[in-house]
C-alpha atoms as a PDB file:
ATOM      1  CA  UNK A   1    -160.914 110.463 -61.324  1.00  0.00           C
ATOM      2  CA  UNK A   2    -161.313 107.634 -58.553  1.00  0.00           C
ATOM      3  CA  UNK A   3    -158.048 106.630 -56.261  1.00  0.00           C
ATOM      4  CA  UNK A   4    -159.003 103.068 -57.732  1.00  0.00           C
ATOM      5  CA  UNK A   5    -158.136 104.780 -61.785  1.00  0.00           C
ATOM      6  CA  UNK A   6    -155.565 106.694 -60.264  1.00  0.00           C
ATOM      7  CA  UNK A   7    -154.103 103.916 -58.619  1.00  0.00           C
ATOM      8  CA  UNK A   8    -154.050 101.583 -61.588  1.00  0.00           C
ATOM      9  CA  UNK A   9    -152.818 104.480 -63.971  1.00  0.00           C
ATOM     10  CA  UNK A  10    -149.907 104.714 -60.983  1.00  0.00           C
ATOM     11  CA  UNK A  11    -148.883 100.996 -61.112  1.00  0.00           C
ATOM     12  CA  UNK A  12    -148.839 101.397 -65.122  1.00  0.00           C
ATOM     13  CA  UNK A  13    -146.624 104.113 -64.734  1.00  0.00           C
ATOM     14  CA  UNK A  14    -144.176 102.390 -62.616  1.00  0.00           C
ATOM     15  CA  UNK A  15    -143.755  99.310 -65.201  1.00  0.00           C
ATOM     16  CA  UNK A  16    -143.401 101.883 -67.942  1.00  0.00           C
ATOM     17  CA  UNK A  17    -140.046 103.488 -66.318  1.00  0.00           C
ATOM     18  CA  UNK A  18    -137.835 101.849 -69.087  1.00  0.00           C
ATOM     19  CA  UNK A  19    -139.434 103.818 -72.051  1.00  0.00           C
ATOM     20  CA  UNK A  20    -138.897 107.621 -72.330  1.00  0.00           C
ATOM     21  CA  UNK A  21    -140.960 109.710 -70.278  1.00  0.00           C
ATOM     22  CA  UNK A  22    -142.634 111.653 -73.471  1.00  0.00           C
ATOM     23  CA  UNK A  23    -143.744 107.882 -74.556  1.00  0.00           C
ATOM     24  CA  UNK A  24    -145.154 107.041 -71.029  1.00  0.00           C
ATOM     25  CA  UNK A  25    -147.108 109.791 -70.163  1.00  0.00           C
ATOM     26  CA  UNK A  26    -148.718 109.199 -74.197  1.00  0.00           C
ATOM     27  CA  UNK A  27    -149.312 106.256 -73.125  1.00  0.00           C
ATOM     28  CA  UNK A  28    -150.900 107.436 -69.891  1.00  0.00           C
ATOM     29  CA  UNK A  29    -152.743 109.803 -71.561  1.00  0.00           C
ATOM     30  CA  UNK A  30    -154.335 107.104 -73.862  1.00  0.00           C
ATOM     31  CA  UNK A  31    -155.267 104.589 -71.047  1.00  0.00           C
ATOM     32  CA  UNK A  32    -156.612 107.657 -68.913  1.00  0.00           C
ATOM     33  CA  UNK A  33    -158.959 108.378 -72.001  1.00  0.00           C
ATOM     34  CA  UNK A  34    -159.688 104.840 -72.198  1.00  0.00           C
ATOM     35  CA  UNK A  35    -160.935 105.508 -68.826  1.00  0.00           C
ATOM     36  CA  UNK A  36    -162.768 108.415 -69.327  1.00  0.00           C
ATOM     37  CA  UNK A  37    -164.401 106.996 -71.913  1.00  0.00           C
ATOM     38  CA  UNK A  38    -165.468 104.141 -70.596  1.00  0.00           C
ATOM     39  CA  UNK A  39    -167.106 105.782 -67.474  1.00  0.00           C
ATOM     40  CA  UNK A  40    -168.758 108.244 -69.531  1.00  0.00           C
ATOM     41  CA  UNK A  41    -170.119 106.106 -72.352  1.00  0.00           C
ATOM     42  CA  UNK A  42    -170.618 102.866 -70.912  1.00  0.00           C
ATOM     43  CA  UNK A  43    -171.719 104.240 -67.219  1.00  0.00           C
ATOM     44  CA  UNK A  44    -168.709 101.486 -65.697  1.00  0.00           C
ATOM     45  CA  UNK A  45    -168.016 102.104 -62.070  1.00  0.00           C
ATOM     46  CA  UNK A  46    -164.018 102.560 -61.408  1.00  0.00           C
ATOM     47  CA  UNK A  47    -163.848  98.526 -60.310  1.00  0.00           C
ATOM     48  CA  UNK A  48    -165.563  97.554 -63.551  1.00  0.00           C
ATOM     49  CA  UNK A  49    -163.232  99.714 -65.909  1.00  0.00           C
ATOM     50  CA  UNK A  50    -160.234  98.337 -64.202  1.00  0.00           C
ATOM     51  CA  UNK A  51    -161.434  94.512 -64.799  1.00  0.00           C
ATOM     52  CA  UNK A  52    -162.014  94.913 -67.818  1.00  0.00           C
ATOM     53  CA  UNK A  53    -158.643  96.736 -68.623  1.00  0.00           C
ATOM     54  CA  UNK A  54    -157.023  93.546 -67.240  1.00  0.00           C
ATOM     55  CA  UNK A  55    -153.881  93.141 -64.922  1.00  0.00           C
ATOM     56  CA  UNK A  56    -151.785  96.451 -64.890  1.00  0.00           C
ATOM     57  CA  UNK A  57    -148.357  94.266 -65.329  1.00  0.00           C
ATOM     58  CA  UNK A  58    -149.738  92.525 -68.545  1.00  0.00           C
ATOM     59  CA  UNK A  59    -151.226  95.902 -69.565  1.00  0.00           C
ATOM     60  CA  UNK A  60    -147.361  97.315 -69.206  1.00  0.00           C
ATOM     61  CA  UNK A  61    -145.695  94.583 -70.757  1.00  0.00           C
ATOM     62  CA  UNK A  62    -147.966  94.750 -74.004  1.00  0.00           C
ATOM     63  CA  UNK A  63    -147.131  98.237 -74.231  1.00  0.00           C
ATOM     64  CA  UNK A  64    -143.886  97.718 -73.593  1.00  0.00           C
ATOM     65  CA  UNK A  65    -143.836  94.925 -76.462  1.00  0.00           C
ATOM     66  CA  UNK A  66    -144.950  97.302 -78.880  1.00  0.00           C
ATOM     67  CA  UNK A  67    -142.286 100.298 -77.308  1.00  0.00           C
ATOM     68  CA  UNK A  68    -139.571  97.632 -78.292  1.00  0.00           C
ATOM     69  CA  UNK A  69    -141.191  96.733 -81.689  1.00  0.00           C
ATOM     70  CA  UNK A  70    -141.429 100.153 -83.317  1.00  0.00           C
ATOM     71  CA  UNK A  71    -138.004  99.821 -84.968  1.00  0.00           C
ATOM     72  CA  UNK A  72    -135.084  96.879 -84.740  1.00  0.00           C
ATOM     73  CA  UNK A  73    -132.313  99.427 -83.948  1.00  0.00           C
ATOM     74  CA  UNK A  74    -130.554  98.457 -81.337  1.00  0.00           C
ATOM     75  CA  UNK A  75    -129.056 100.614 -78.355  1.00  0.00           C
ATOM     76  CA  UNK A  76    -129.142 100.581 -74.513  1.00  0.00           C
ATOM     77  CA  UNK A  77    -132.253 101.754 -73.989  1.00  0.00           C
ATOM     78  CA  UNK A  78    -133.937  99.177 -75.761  1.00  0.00           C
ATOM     79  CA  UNK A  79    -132.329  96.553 -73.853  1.00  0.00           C
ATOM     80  CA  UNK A  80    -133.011  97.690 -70.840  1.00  0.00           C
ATOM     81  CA  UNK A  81    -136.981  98.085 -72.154  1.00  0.00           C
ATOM     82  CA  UNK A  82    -136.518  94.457 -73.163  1.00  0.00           C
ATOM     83  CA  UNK A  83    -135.058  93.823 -69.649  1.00  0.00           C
ATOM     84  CA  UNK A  84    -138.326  95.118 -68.318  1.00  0.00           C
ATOM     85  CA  UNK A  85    -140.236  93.542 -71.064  1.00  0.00           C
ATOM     86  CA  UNK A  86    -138.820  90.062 -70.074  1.00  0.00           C
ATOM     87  CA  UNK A  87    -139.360  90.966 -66.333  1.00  0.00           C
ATOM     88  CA  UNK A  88    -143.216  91.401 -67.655  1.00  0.00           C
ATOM     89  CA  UNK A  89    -143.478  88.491 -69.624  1.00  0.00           C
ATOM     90  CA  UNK A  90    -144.078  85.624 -67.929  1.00  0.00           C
ATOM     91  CA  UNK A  91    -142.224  81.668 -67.273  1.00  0.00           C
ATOM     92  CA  UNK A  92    -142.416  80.879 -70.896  1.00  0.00           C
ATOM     93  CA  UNK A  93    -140.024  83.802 -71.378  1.00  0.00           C
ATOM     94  CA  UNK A  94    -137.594  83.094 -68.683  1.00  0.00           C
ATOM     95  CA  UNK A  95    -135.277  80.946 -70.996  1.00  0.00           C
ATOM     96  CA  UNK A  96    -136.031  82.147 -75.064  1.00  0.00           C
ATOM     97  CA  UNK A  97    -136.045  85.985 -74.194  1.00  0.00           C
ATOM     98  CA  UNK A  98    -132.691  85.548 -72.442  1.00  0.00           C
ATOM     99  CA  UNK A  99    -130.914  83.523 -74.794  1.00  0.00           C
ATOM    100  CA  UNK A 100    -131.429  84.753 -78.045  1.00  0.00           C
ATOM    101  CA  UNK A 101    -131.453  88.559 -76.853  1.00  0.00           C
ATOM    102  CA  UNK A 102    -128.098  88.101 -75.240  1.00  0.00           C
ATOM    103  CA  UNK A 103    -126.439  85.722 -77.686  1.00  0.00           C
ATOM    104  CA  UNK A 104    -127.869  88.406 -80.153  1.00  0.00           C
ATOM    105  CA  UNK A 105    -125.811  90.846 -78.537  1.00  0.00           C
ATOM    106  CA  UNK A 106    -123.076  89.067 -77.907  1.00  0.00           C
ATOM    107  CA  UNK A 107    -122.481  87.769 -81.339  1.00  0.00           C
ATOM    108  CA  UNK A 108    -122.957  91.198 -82.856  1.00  0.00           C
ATOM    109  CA  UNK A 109    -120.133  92.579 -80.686  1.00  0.00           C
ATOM    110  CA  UNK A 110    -117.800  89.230 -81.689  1.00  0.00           C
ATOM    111  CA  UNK A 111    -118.110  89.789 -84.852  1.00  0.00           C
ATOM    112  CA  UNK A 112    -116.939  93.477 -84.632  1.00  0.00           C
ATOM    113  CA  UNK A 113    -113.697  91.806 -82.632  1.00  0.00           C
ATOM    114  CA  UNK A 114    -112.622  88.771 -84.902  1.00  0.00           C
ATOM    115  CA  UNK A 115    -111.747  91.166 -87.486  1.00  0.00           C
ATOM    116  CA  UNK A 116    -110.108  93.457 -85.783  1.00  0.00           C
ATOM    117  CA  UNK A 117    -108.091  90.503 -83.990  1.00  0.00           C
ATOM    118  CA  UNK A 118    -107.116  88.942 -87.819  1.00  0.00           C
ATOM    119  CA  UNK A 119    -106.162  92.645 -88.473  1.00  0.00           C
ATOM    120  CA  UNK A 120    -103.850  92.666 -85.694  1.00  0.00           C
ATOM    121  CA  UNK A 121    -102.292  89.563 -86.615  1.00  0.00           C
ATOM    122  CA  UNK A 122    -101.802  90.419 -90.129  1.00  0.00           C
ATOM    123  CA  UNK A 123    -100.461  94.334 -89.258  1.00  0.00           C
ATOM    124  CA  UNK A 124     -98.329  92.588 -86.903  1.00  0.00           C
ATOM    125  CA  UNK A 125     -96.671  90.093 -89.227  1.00  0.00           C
ATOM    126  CA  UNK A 126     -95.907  92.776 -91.910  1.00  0.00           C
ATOM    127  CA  UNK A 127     -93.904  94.910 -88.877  1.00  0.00           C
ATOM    128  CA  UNK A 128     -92.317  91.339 -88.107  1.00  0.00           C
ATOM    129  CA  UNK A 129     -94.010  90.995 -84.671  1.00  0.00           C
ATOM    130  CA  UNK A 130     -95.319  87.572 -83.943  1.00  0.00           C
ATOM    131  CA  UNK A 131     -98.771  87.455 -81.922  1.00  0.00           C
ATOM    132  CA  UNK A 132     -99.483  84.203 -80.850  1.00  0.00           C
ATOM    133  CA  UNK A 133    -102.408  84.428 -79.281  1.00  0.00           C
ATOM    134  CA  UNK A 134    -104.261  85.614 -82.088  1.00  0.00           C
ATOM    135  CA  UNK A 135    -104.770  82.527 -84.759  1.00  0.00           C
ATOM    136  CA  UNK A 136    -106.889  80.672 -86.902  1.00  0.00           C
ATOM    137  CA  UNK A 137    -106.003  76.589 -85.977  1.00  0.00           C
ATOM    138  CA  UNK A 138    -108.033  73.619 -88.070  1.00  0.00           C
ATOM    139  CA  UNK A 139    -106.506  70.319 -86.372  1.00  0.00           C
ATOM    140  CA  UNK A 140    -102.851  70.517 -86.611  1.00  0.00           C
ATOM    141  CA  UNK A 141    -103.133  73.200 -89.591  1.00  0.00           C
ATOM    142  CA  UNK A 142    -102.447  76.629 -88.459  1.00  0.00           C
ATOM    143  CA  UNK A 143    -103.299  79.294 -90.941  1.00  0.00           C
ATOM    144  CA  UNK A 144    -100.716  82.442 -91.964  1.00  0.00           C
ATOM    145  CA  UNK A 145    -101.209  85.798 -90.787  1.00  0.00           C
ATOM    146  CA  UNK A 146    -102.643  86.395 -94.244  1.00  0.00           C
ATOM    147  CA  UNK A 147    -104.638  83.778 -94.302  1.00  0.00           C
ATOM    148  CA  UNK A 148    -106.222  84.562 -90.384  1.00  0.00           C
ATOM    149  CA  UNK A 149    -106.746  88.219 -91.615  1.00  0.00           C
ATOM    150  CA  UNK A 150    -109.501  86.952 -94.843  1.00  0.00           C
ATOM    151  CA  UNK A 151    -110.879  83.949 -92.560  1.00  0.00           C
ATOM    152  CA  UNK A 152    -111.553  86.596 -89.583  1.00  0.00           C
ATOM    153  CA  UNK A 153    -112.790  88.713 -91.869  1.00  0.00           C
ATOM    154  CA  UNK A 154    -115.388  86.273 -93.210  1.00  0.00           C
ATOM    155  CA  UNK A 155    -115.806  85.010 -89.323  1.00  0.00           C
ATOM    156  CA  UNK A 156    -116.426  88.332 -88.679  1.00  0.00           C
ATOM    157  CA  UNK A 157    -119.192  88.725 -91.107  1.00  0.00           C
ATOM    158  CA  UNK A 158    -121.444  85.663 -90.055  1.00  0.00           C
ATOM    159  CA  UNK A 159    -120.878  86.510 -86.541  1.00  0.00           C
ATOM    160  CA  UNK A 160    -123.028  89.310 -87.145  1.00  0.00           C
ATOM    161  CA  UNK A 161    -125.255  88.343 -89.286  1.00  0.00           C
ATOM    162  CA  UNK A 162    -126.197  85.337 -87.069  1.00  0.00           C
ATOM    163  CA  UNK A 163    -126.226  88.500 -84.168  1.00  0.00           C
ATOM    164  CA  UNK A 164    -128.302  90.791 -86.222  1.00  0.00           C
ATOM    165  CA  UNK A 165    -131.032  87.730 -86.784  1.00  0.00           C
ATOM    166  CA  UNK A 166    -131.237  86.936 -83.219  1.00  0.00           C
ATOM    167  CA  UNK A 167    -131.901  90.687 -82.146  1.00  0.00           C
ATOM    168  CA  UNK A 168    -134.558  90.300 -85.179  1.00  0.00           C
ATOM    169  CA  UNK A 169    -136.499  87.379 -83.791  1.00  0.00           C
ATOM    170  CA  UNK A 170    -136.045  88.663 -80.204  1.00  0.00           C
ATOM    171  CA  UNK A 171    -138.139  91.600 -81.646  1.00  0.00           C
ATOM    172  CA  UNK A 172    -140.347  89.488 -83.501  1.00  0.00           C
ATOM    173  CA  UNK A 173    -140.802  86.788 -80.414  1.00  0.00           C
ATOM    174  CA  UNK A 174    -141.502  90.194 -78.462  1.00  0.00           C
ATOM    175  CA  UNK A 175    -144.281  91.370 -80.952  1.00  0.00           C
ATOM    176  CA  UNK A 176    -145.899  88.250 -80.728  1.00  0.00           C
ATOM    177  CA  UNK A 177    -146.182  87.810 -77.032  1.00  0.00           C
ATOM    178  CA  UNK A 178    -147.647  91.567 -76.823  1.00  0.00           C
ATOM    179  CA  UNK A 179    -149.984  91.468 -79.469  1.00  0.00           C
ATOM    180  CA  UNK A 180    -151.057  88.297 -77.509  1.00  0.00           C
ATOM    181  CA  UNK A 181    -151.311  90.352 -74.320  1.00  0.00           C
ATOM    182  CA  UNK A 182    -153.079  93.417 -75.559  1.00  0.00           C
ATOM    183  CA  UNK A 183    -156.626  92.708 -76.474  1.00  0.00           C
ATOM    184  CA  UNK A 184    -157.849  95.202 -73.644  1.00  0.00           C
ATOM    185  CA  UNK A 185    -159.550  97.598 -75.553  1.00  0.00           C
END
């Protein structure tokens, strides 16, 4: 293979770091192929297969899109490959990718807190401790221990919801920009 391929198949390589290493070098393997392929079949010189496979960072990102798309799970490896993803992605993604990844995130982990908050209040109050920096406050009503307990409870429950549907449409918005970006082959 030409130091052009190799070179390109290099700079793929290097965008792919997020994703697993088994994953890369599949994915390697399938664009070397591609390669192969196209040289053999087609009689492309190295500079022709490499146009027409398109800008190695878009190439990345697309498969990178569809490394993050495979299942909505979350865990820190797939937000660092959306991380790298986002890096990828281009200025339309500099403010939705951000936002509704990280408030995703964020309200997922708030509304694993508020509970446990309105617990404390409410475990708190039956051992006749006061904590007064955990409440539930409408206006000038300020609801009882019991009452904070069921309405973080509830809190708690839309918090993540609303989380768990903005990690859903950050994979979906994800999916949609790399299906946009991968029509190389």
């Amino acid at each position: 293979m030409e130091i052009i391929l190799s070179n390109y198949l290099e700079k793929i390589d290097n965008y792919l770091k997020p994703i697993e290493a088994a994953e890369r070098a599949d994915i390697i393997n399938e664009i070397k192929s591609e390669m192969l392929e196209l040289e053999a079949k087609d009689k492309l010189s190295s500079e022709q297969i490499v146009e027409r496979l398109g800008n190695p960072k878009e190439l990345a990102g697309a498969y990178l899109g569809q490394s993050i798309t495979k299942n909505n799970r979350f865990n820190i490896r797939k937000l660092v490959t959306v991380i790298a993803f986002y890096s990828l992605a281009g200025v339309g993604s500099i403010f939705i990718l951000p936002i509704i990844s990280i408030l995703g995130v964020v309200l997922v982990i708030c509304g694993a807190i508020v509970p446990i908050c309105g617990a404390v209040k409410f475990l708190g109050a039956l051992a006749g401790i006061d904590v007064p920096f955990i409440m539930f406050q409408f206006g000038s009503y300020i609801a009882s221990p019991i009452m904070t307990f069921l309405l973080s409870i509830l809190t708690g429950i839309l918090l993540f919801l609303a989380g768990r549907f903005l990690w859903k449409l950050t994979i979906q918005y994800i999916r949609m920009i790399s299906s946009k970006k991968r029509q190389i082959f």
